[in-house]
Protein backbone atom coordinates (compact mmCIF):
# COMPACT_ATOMS: atom_id res chain seq x y z
CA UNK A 1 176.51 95.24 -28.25
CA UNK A 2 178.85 93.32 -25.93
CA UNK A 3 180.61 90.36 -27.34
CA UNK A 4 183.59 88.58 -25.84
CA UNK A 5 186.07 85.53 -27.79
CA UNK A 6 188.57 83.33 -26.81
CA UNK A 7 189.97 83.74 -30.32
CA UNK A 8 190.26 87.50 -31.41
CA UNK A 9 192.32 87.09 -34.49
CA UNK A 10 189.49 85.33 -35.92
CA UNK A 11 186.96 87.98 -35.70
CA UNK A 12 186.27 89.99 -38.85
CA UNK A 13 188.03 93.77 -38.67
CA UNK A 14 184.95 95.09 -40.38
CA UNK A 15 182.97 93.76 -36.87
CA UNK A 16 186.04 95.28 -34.87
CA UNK A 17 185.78 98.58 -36.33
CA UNK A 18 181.85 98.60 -34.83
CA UNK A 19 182.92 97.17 -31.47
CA UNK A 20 182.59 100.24 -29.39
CA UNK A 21 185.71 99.18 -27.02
CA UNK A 22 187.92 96.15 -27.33
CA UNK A 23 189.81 94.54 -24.08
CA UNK A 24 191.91 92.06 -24.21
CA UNK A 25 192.42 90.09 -20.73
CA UNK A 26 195.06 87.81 -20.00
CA UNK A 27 194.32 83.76 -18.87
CA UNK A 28 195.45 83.38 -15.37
CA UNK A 29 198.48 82.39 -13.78
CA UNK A 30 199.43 80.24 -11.40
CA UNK A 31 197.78 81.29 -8.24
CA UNK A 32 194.91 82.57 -10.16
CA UNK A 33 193.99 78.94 -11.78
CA UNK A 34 194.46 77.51 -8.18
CA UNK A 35 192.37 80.07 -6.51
CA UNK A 36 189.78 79.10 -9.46
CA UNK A 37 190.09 75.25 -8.68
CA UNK A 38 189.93 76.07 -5.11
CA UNK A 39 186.46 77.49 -5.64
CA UNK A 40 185.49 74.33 -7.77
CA UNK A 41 186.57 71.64 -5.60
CA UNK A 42 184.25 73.33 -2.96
CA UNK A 43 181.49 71.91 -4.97
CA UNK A 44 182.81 68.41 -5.59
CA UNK A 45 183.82 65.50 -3.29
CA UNK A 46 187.83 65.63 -3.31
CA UNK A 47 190.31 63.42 -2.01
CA UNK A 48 192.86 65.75 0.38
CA UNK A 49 196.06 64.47 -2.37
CA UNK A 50 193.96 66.63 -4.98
CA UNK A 51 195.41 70.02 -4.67
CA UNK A 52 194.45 72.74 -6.49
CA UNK A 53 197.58 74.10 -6.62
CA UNK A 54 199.53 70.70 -8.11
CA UNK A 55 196.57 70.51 -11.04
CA UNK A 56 196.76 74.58 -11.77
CA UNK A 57 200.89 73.70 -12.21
CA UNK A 58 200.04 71.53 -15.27
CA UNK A 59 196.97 73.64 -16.77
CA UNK A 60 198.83 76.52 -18.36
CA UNK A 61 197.07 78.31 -20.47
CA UNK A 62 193.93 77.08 -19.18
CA UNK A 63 191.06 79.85 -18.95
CA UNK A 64 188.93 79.82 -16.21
CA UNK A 65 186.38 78.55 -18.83
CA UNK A 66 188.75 75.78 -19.88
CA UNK A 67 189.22 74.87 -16.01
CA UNK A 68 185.50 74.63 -15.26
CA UNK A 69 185.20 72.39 -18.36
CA UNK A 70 188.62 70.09 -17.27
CA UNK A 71 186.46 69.66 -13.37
CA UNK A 72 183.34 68.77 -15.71
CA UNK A 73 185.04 66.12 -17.71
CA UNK A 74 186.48 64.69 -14.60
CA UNK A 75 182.71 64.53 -13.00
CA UNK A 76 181.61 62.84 -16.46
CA UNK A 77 184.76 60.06 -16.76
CA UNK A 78 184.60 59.34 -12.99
CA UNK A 79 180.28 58.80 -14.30
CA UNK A 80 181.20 56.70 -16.99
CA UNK A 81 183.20 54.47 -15.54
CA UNK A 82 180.71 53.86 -12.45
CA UNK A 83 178.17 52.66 -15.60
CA UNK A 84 180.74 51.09 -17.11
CA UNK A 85 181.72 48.88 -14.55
CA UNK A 86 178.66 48.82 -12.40
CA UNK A 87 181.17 49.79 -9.65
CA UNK A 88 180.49 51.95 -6.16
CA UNK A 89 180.73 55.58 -6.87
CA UNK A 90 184.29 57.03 -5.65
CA UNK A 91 185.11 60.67 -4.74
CA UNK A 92 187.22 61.79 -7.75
CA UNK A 93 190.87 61.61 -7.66
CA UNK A 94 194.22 62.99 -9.77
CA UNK A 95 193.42 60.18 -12.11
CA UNK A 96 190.17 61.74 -13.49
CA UNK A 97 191.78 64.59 -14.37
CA UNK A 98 194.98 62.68 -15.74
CA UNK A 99 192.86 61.25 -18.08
CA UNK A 100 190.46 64.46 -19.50
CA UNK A 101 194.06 66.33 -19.57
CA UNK A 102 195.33 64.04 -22.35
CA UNK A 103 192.38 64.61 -24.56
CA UNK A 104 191.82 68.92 -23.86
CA UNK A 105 192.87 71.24 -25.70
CA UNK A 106 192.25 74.83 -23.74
CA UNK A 107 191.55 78.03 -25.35
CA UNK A 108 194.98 79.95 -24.81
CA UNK A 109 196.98 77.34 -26.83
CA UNK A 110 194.74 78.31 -29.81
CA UNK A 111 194.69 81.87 -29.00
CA UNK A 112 199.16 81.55 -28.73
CA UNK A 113 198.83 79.84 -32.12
CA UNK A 114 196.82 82.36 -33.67
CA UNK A 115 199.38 84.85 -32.73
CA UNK A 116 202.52 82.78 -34.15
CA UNK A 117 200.61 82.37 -37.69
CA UNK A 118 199.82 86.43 -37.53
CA UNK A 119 203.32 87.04 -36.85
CA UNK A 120 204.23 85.06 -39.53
CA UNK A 121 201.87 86.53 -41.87
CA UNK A 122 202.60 90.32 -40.69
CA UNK A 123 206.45 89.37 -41.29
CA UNK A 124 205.71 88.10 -44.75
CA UNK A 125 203.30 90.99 -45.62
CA UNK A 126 206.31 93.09 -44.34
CA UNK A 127 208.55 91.98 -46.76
CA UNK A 128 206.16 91.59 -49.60
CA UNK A 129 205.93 88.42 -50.23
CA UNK A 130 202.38 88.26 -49.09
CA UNK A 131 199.44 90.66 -50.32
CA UNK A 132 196.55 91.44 -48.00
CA UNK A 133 193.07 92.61 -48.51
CA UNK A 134 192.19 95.26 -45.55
């Protein structure tokens, strides 16, 4: 039964304890989110001062999931606003993704949030101040 999540902590330990193995991989870094850009820009119309690179700098904790939804947004708003303003289509540019980057949320930052609350938790549990039911 394979199964994979961005968002372990908020699997049930009774379905852990049946998972036959349990990985954890980490997002990618730097080069790896440009190298996974790269490969999406070969399927889109981009301008040459769209880099890969300078849009992987400002998607940490992006997973490669989160990037190929961030170059689907940027399709969609560059879409919209051709119906919006009845104007000529235009390759996409750093302002598409400007824009879809102030609205996303990726997958890591709740998967790094998860883990502050647990510590939190395991810390009061620790000190018994919190009871748990395992």
């Amino acid at each position: 039964m394979p199964g994979a999540t961005n968002r372990p902590g908020d699997i049930d330990q009774a379905f852990l304890r049946r998972m036959p193995q349990q990985q954890q991989l980490c997002l990618p870094g730097l080069q790896d989110r440009a190298s996974i850009l790269t490969i999406m820009f070969q399927k889109m119309t981009m301008p040459p001062s769209c880099k890969p690179l300078d849009l992987a700098r400002v998607t940490e904790h992006y997973s490669g999931s989160d990037l190929k939804e961030l170059c689907r947004r940027a399709v969609m708003e560059r879409v919209n606003d051709v119906m919006k303003n009845n104007s000529t289509p235009r390759p996409l540019d750093v302002r598409d993704f400007q824009t879809v980057l102030k609205g996303m949320h990726p997958a890591g930052v709740a998967s790094i949030d998860f883990k502050q609350k647990q510590r939190v938790e395991d810390a009061l549990k620790n000190n018994g101040m919190l009871g748990g039911m395992d």
